[in-house]
C-alpha atoms as a PDB file:
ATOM      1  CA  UNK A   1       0.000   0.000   0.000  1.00  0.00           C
ATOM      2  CA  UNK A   2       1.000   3.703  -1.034  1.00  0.00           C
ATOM      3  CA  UNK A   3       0.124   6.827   0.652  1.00  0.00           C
ATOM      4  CA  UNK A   4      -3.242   7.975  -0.636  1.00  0.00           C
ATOM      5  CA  UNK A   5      -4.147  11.408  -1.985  1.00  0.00           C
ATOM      6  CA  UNK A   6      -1.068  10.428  -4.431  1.00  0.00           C
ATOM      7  CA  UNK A   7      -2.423  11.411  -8.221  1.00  0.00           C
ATOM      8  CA  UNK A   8      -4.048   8.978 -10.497  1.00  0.00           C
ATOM      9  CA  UNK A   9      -1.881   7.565 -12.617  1.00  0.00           C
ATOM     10  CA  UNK A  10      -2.502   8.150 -16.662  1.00  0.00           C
ATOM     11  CA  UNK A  11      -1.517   6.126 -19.829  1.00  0.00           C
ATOM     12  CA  UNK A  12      -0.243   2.992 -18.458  1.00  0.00           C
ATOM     13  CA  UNK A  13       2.520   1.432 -20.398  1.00  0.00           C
ATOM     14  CA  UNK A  14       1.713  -1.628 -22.740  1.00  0.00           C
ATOM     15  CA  UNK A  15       4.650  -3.716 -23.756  1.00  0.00           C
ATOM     16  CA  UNK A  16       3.212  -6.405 -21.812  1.00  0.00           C
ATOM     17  CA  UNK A  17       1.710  -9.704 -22.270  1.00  0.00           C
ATOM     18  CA  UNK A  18      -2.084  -8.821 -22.592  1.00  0.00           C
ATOM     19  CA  UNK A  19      -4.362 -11.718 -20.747  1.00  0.00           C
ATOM     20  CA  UNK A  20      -7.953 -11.477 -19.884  1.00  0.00           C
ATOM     21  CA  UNK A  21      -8.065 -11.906 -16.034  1.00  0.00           C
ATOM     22  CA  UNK A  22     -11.296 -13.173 -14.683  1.00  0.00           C
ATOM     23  CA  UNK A  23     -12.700 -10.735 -12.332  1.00  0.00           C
ATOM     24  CA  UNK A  24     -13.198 -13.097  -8.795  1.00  0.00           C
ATOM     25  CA  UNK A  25     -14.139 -10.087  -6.566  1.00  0.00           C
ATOM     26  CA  UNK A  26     -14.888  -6.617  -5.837  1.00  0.00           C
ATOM     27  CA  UNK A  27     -13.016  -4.933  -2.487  1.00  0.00           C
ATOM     28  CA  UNK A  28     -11.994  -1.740  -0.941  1.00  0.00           C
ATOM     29  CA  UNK A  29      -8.250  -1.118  -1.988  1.00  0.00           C
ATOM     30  CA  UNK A  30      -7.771  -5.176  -1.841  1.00  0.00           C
ATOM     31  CA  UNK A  31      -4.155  -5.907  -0.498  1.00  0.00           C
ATOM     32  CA  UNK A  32      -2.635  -8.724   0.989  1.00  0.00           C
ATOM     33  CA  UNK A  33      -3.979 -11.570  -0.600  1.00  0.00           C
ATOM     34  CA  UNK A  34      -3.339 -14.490   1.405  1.00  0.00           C
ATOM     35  CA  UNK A  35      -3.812 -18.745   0.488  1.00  0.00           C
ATOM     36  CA  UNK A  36      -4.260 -20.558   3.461  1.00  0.00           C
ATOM     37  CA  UNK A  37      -6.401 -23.756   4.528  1.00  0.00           C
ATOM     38  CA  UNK A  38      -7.974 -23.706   0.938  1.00  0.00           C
ATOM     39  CA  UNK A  39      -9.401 -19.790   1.384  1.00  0.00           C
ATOM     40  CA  UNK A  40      -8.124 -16.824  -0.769  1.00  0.00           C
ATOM     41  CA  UNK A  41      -8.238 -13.628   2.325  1.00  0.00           C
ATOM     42  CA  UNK A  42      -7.744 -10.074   1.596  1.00  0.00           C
ATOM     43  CA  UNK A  43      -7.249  -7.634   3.688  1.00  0.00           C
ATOM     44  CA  UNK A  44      -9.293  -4.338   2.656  1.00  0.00           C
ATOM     45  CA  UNK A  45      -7.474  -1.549   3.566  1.00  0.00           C
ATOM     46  CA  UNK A  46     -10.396   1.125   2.546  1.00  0.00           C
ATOM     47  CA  UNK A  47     -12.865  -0.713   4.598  1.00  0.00           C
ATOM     48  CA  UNK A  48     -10.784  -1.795   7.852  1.00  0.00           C
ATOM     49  CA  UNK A  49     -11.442  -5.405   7.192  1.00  0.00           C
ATOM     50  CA  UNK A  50      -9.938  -8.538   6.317  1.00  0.00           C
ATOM     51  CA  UNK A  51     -12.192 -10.665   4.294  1.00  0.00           C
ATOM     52  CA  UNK A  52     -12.917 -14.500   2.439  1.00  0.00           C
ATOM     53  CA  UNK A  53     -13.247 -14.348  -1.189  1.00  0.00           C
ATOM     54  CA  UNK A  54     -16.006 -17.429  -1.351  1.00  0.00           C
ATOM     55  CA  UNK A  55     -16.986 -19.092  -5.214  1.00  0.00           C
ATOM     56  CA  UNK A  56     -18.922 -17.191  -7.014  1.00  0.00           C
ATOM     57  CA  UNK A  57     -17.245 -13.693  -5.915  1.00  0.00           C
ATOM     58  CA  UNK A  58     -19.047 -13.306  -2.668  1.00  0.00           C
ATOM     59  CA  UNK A  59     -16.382 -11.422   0.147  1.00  0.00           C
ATOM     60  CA  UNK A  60     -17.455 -12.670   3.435  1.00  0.00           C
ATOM     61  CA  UNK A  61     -15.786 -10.170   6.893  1.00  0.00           C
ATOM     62  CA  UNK A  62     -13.312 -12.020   8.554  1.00  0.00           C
ATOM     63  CA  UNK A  63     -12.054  -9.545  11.039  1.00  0.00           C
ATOM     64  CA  UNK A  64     -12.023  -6.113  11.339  1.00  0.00           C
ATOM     65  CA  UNK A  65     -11.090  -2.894  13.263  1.00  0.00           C
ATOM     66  CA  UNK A  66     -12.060   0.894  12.700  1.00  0.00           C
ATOM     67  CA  UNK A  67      -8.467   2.547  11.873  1.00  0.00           C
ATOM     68  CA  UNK A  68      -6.372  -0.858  11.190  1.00  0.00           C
ATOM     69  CA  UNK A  69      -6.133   0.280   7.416  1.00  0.00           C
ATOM     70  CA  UNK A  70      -5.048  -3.635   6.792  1.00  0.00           C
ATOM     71  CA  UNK A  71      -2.845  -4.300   4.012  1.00  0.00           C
ATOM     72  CA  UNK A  72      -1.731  -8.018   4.969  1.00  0.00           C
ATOM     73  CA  UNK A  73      -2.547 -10.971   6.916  1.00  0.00           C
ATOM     74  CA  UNK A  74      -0.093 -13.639   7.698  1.00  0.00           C
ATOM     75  CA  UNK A  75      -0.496 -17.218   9.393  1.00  0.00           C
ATOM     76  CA  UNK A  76       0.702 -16.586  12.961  1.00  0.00           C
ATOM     77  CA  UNK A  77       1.412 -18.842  15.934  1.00  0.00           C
ATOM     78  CA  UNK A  78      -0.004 -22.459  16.517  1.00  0.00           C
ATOM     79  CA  UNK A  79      -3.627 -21.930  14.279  1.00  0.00           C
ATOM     80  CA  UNK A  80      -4.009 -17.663  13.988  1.00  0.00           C
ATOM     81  CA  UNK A  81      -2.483 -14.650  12.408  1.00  0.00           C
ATOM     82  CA  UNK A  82      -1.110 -11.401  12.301  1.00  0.00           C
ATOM     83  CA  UNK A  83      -2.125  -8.493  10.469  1.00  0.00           C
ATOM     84  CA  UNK A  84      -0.480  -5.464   9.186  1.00  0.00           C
ATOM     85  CA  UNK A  85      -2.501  -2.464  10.426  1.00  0.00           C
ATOM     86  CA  UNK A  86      -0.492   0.311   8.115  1.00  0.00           C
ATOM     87  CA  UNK A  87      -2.878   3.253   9.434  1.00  0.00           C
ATOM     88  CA  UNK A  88      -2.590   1.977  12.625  1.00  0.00           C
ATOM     89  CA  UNK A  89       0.512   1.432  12.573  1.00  0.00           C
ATOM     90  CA  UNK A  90       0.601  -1.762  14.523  1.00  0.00           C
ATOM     91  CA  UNK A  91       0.618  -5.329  13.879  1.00  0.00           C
ATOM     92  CA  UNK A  92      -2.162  -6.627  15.686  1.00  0.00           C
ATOM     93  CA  UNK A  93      -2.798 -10.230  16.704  1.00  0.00           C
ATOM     94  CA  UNK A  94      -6.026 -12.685  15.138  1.00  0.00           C
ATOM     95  CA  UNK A  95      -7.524 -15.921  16.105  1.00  0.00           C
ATOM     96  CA  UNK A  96      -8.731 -18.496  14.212  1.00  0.00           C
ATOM     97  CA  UNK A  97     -12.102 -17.399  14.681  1.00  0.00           C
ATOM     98  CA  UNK A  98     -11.432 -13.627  14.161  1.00  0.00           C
ATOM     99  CA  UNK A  99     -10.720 -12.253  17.545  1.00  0.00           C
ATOM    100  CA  UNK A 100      -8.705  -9.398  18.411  1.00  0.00           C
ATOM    101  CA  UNK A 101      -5.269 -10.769  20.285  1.00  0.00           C
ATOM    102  CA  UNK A 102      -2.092  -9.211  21.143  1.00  0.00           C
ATOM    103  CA  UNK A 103      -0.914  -5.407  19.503  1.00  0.00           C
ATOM    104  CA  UNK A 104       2.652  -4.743  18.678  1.00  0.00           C
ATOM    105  CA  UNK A 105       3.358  -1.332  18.329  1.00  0.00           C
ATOM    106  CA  UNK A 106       6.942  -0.354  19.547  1.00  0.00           C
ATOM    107  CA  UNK A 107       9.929  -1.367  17.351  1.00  0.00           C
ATOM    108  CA  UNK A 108      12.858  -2.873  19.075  1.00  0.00           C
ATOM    109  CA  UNK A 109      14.734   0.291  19.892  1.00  0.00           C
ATOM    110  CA  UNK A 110      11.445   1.197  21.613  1.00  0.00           C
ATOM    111  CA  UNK A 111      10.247   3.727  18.738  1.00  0.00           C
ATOM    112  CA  UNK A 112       6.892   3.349  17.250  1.00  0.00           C
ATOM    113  CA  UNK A 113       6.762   1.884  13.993  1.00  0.00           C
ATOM    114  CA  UNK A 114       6.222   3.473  11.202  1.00  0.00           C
ATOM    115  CA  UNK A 115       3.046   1.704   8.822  1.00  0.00           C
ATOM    116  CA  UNK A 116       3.618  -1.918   8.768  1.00  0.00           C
ATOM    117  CA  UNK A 117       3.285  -2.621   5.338  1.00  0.00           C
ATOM    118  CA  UNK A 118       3.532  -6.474   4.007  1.00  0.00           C
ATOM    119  CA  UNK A 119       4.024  -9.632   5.445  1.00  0.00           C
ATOM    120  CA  UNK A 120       4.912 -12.859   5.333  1.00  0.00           C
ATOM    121  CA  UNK A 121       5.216 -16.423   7.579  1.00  0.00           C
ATOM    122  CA  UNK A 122       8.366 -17.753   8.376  1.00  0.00           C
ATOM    123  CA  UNK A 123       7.178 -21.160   8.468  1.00  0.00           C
ATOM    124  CA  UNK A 124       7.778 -21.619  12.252  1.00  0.00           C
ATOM    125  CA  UNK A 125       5.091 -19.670  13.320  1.00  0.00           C
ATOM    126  CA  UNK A 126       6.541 -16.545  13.222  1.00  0.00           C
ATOM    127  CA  UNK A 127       6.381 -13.640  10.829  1.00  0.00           C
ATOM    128  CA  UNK A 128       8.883 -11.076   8.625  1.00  0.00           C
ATOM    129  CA  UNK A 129       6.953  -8.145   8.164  1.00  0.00           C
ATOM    130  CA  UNK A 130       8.275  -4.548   6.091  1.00  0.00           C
ATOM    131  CA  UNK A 131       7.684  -1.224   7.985  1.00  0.00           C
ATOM    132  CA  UNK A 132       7.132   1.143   4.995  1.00  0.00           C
ATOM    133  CA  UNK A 133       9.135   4.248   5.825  1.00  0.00           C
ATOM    134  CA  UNK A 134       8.060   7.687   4.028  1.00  0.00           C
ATOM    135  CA  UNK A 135       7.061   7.278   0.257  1.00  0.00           C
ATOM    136  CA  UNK A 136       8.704  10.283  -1.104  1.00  0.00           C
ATOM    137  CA  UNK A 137      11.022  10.344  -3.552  1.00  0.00           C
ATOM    138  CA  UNK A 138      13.392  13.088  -1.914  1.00  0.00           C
ATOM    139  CA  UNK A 139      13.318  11.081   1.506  1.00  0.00           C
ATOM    140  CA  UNK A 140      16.244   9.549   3.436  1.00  0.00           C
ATOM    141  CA  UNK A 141      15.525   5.776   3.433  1.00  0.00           C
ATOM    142  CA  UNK A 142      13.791   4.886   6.509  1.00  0.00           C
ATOM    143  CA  UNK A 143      12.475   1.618   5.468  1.00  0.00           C
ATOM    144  CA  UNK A 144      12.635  -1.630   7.702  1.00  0.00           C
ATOM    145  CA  UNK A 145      11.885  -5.040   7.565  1.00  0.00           C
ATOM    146  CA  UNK A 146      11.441  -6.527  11.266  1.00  0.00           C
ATOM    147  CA  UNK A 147      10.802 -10.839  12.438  1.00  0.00           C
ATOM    148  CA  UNK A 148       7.887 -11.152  14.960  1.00  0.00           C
ATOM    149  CA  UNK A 149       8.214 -14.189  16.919  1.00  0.00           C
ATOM    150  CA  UNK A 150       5.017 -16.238  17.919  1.00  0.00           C
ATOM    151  CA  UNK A 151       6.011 -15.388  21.369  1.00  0.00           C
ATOM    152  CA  UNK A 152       6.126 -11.736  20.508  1.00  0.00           C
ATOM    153  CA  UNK A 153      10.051 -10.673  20.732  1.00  0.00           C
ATOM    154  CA  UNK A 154      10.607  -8.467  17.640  1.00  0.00           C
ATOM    155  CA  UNK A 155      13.639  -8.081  15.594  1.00  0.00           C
ATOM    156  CA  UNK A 156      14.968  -5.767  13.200  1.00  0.00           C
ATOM    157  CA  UNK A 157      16.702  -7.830  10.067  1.00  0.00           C
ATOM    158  CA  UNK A 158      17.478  -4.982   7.171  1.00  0.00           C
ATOM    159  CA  UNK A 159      16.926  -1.319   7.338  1.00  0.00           C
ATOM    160  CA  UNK A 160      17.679   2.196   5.409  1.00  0.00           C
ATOM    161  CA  UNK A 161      14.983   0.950   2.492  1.00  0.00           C
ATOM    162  CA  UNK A 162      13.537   3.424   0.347  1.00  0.00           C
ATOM    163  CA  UNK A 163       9.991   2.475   1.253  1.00  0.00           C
ATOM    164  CA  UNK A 164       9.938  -1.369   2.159  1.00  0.00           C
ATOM    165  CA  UNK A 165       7.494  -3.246   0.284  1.00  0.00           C
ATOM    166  CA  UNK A 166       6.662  -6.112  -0.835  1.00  0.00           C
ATOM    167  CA  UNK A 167       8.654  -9.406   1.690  1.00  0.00           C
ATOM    168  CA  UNK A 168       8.552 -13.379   1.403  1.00  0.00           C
ATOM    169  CA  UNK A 169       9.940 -16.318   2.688  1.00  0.00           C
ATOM    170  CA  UNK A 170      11.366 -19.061   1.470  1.00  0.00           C
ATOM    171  CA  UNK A 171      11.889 -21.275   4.624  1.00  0.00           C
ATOM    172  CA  UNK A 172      14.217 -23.969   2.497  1.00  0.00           C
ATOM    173  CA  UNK A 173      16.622 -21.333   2.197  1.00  0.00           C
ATOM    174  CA  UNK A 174      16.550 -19.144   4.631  1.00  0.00           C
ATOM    175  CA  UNK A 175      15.925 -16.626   1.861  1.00  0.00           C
ATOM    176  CA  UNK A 176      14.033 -13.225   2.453  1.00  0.00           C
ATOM    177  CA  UNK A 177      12.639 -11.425  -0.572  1.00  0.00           C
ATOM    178  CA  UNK A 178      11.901  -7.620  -0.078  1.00  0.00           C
ATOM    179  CA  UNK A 179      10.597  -4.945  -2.473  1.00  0.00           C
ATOM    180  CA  UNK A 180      12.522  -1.700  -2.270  1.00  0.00           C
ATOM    181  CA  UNK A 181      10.048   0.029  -3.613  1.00  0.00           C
ATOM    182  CA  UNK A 182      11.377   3.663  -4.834  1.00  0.00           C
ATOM    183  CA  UNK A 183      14.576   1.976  -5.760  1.00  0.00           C
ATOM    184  CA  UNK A 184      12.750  -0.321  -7.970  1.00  0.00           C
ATOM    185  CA  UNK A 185      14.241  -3.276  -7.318  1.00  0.00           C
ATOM    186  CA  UNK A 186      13.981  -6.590  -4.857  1.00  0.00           C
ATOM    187  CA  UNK A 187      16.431  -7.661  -2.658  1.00  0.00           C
ATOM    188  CA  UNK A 188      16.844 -11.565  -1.811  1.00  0.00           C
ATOM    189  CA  UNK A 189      18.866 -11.853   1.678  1.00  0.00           C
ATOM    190  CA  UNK A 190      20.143 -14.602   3.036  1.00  0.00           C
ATOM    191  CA  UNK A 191      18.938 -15.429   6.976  1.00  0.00           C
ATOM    192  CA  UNK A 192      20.911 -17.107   9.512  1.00  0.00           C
ATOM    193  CA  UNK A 193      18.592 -18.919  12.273  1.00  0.00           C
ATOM    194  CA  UNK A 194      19.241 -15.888  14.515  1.00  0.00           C
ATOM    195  CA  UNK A 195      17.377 -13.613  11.899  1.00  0.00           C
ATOM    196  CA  UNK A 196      21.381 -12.183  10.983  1.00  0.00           C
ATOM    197  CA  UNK A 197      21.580 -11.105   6.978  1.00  0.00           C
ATOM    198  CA  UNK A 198      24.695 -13.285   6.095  1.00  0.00           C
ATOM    199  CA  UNK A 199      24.199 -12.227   1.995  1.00  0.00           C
ATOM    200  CA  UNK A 200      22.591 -10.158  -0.058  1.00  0.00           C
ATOM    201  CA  UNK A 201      22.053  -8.886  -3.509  1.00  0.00           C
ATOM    202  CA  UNK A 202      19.726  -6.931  -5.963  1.00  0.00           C
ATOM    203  CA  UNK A 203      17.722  -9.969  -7.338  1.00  0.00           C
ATOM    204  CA  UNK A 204      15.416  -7.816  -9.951  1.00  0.00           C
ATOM    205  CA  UNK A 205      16.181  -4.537 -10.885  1.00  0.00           C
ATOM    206  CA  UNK A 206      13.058  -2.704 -12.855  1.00  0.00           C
ATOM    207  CA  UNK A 207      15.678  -0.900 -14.864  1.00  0.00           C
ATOM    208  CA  UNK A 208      17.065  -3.421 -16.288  1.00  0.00           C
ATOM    209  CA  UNK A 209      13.915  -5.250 -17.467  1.00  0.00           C
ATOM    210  CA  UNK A 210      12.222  -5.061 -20.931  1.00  0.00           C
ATOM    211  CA  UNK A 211       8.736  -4.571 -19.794  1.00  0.00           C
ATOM    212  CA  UNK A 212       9.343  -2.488 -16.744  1.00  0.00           C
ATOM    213  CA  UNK A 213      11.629   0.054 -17.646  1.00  0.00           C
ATOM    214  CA  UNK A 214       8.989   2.319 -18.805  1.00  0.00           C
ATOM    215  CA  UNK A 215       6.878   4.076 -16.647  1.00  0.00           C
ATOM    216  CA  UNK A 216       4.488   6.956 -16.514  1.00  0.00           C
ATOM    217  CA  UNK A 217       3.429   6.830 -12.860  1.00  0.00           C
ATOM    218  CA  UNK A 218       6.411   8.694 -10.767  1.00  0.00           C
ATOM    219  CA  UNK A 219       5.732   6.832  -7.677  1.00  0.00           C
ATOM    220  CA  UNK A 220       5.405   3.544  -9.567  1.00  0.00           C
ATOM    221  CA  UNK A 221       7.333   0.353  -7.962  1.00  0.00           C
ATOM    222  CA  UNK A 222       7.446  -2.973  -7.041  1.00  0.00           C
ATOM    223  CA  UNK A 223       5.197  -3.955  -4.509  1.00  0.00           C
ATOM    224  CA  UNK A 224       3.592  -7.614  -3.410  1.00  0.00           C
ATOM    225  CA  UNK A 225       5.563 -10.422  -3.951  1.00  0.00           C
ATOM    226  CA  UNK A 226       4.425 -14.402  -4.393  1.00  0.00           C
ATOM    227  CA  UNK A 227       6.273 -17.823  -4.320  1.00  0.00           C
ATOM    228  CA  UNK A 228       6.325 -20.740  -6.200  1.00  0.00           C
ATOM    229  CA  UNK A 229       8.714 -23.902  -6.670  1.00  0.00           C
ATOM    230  CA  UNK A 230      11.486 -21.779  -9.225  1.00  0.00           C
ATOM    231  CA  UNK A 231       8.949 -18.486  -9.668  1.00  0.00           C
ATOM    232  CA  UNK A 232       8.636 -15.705  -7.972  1.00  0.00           C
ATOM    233  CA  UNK A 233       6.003 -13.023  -9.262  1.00  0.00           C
ATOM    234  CA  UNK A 234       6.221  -9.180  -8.430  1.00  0.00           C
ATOM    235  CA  UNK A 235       3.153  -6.380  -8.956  1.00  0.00           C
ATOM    236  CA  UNK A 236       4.512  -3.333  -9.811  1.00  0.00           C
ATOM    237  CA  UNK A 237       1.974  -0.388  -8.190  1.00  0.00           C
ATOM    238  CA  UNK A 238       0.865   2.103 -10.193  1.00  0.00           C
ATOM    239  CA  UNK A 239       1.366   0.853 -13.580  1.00  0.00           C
ATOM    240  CA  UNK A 240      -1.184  -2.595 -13.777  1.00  0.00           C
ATOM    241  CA  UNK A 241       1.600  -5.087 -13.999  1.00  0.00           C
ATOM    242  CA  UNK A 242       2.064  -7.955 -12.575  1.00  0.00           C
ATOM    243  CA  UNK A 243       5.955  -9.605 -13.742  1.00  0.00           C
ATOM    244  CA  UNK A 244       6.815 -13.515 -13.247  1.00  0.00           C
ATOM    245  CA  UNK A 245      10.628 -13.778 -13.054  1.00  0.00           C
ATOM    246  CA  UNK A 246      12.674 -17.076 -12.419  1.00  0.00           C
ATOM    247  CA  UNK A 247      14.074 -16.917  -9.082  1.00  0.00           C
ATOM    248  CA  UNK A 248      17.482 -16.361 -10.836  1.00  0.00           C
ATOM    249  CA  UNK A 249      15.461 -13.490 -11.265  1.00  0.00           C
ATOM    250  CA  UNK A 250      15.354 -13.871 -15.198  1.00  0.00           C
ATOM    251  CA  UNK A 251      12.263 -12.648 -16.407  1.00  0.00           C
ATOM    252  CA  UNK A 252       9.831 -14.949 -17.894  1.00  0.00           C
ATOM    253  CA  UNK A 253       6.474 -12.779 -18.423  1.00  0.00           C
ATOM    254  CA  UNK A 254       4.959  -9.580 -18.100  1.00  0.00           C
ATOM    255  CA  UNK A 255       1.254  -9.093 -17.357  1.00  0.00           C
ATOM    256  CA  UNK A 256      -1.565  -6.155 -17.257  1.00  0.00           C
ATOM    257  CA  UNK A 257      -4.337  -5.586 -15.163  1.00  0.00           C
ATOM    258  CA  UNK A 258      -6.836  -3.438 -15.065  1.00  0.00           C
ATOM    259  CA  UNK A 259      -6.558  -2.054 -11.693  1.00  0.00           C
ATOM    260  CA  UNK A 260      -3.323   0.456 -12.028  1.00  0.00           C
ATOM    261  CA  UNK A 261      -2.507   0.543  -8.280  1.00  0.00           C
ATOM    262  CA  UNK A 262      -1.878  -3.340  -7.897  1.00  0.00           C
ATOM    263  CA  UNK A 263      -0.096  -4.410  -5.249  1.00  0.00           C
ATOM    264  CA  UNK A 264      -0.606  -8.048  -4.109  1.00  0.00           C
ATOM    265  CA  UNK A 265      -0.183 -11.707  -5.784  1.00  0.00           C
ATOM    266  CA  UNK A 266      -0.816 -15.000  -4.786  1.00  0.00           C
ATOM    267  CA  UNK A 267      -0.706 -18.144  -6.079  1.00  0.00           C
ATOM    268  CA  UNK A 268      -3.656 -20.803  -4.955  1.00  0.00           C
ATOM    269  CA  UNK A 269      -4.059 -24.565  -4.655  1.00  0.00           C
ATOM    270  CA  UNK A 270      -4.766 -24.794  -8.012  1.00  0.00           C
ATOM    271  CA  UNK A 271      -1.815 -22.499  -9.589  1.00  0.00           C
ATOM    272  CA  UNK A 272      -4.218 -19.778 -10.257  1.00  0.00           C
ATOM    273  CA  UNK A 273      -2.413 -16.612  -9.796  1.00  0.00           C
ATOM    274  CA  UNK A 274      -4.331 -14.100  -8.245  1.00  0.00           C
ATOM    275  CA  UNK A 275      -3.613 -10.159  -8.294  1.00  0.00           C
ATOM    276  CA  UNK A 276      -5.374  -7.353  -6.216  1.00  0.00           C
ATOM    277  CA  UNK A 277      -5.362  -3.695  -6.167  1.00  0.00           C
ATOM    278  CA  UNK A 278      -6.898   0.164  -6.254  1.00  0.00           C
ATOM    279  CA  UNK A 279      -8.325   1.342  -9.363  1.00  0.00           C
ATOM    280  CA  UNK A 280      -7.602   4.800  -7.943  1.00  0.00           C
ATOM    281  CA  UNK A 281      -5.725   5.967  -4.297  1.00  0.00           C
ATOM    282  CA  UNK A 282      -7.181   9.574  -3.999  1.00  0.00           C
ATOM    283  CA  UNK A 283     -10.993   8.659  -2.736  1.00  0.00           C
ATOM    284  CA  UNK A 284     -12.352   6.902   0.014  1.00  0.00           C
ATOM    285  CA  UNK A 285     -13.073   3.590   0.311  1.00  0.00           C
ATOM    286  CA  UNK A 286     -10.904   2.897  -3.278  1.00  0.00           C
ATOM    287  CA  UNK A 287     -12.397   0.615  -5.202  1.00  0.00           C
ATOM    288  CA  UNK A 288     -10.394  -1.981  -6.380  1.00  0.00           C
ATOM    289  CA  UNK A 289     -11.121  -5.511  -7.747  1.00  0.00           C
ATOM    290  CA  UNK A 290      -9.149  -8.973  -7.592  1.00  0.00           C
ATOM    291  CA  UNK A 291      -8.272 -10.806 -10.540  1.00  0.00           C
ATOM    292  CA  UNK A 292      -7.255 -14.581 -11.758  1.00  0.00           C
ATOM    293  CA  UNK A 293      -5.211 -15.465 -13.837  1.00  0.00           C
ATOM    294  CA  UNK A 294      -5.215 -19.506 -15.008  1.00  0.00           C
ATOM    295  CA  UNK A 295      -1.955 -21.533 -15.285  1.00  0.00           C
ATOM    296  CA  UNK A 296      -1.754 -20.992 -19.240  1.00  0.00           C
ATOM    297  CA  UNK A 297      -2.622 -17.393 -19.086  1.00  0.00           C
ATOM    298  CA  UNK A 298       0.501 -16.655 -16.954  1.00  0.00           C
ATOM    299  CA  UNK A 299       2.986 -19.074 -18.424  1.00  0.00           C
ATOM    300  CA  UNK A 300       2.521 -17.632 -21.884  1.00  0.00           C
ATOM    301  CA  UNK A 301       5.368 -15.833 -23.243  1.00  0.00           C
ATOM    302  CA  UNK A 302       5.570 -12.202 -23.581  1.00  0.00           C
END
């Protein structure tokens, strides 16, 4: 998620792939998608809510809290979750069943955070999540990406981002994927097992891809990131694409979507993959939509 009251963006670049995403639902600035236990969630930042997408395109209210401004939910502890309240800059603790838990609001050098942003599990019940920083262009990078233990000790991994983004996990390799997002690029660091960066490089670097280096949309980035065996797929706000890379980070295949301000991407059970975002960021409650799109629509060649 992005600042709102940023301007629309105009005249979205096309040297893209151009696929026919089936519309699945209909949200409030959808972020955060989230595949877990067979149910697609997304957290609906313009409405304070985290919801179910059910079949047939029905959203059903999972959770919710008046000033959260949610932007991702994340698989937390034995059976619950955590979510990323980035206007209340907190990440708050959920139950199974949708109750209100523990809130986590100081970072470990006992200053507030900032706007959680994105998050991800760590596979040991645990979470990485990015605290976004300022999203200005002529701002010192303040950006942070923070682990949140299920027993609630939280601690800083990378900092001095220009506006963390975008994070995943891959536990099999300890490796942490961020989205630096007014660099334009994502970082893949290497984790010890004391949450310790032992490596690091720029994995993708918008510049220096075909279908990205053009953009009309100053603030325009790399946001939400997904996993899959050998993939990794990045949404790149405010210009409605969504770009599936090896995890070399060779790029494979470029995407549009309809919504310019998308910033989440999940793959399902199935291999679906599913994008969300803001058709506009300047009005109340932002309509967005979430899209699908099959195995053979995102595997095709640019």
């Amino acid at each position: 998620m992005k600042a709102c009251g940023v301007a629309f963006a105009l005249g979205l670049l096309a040297t893209a792939a151009h696929a026919d995403p089936a519309v699945i639902a209909s949200a409030a600035y959808p972020e955060g998608l989230l595949w877990h236990g067979g149910k697609l969630y997304v957290t609906e930042m313009g409405a304070d809510r985290v919801s179910i997408i059910e079949d047939g395109g029905n959203t059903r209210q999972f959770w919710e809290m008046p000033g959260c401004g949610p932007t991702q939910i994340v698989p937390f502890g034995p059976t619950g979750f955590i979510v990323d309240c980035h206007l209340g800059r907190a990440m708050v603790e959920v139950t199974a069943n949708g109750t209100t838990g523990r809130r986590f609001a100081t970072a470990p050098n006992g200053t507030p955070l900032q706007d959680p942003n994105a998050g991800t599990s760590d596979g040991q019940g645990g979470a990485y999540f990015s605290d976004a920083g300022i999203f200005d262009l002529s701002a010192p990078p303040t950006g942070r990406v923070y682990h949140l233990s299920a027993m609630g000790v939280m601690t800083e991994v990378v900092g001095n981002i220009r506006y963390a983004n975008g994070v995943n996990f891959d536990p099999a390799t300890r490796t942490l994927y961020v989205s630096e997002h007014l660099a334009r690029r994502v970082h893949a660091l290497t984790l010890d097992s004391r949450e310790h960066v032992t490596s690091r490089k720029v994995l993708i670097d918008f510049a220096q891809v075909p279908t990205a280096r053009d953009y009309s949309y100053p603030l325009a980035g790399p946001d939400g990131i997904a996993l899959r065996q050998g993939l990794i797929a990045v949404a790149e706000y405010g210009e409605g694409r969504v770009h599936v890379f090896d995890r070399d980070g060779k790029h494979r295949n470029t995407l549009k979507v309809s919504m310019p301000f998308v910033d989440t991407v999940v793959w399902d059970g199935a291999g679906n993959l599913i994008a969300g975002g803001a058709f506009q960021n300047t009005r109340p409650p932002f309509e967005g939509a979430v899209v699908k799109f099959t195995p053979a629509e995102w595997e095709k060649g640019p």
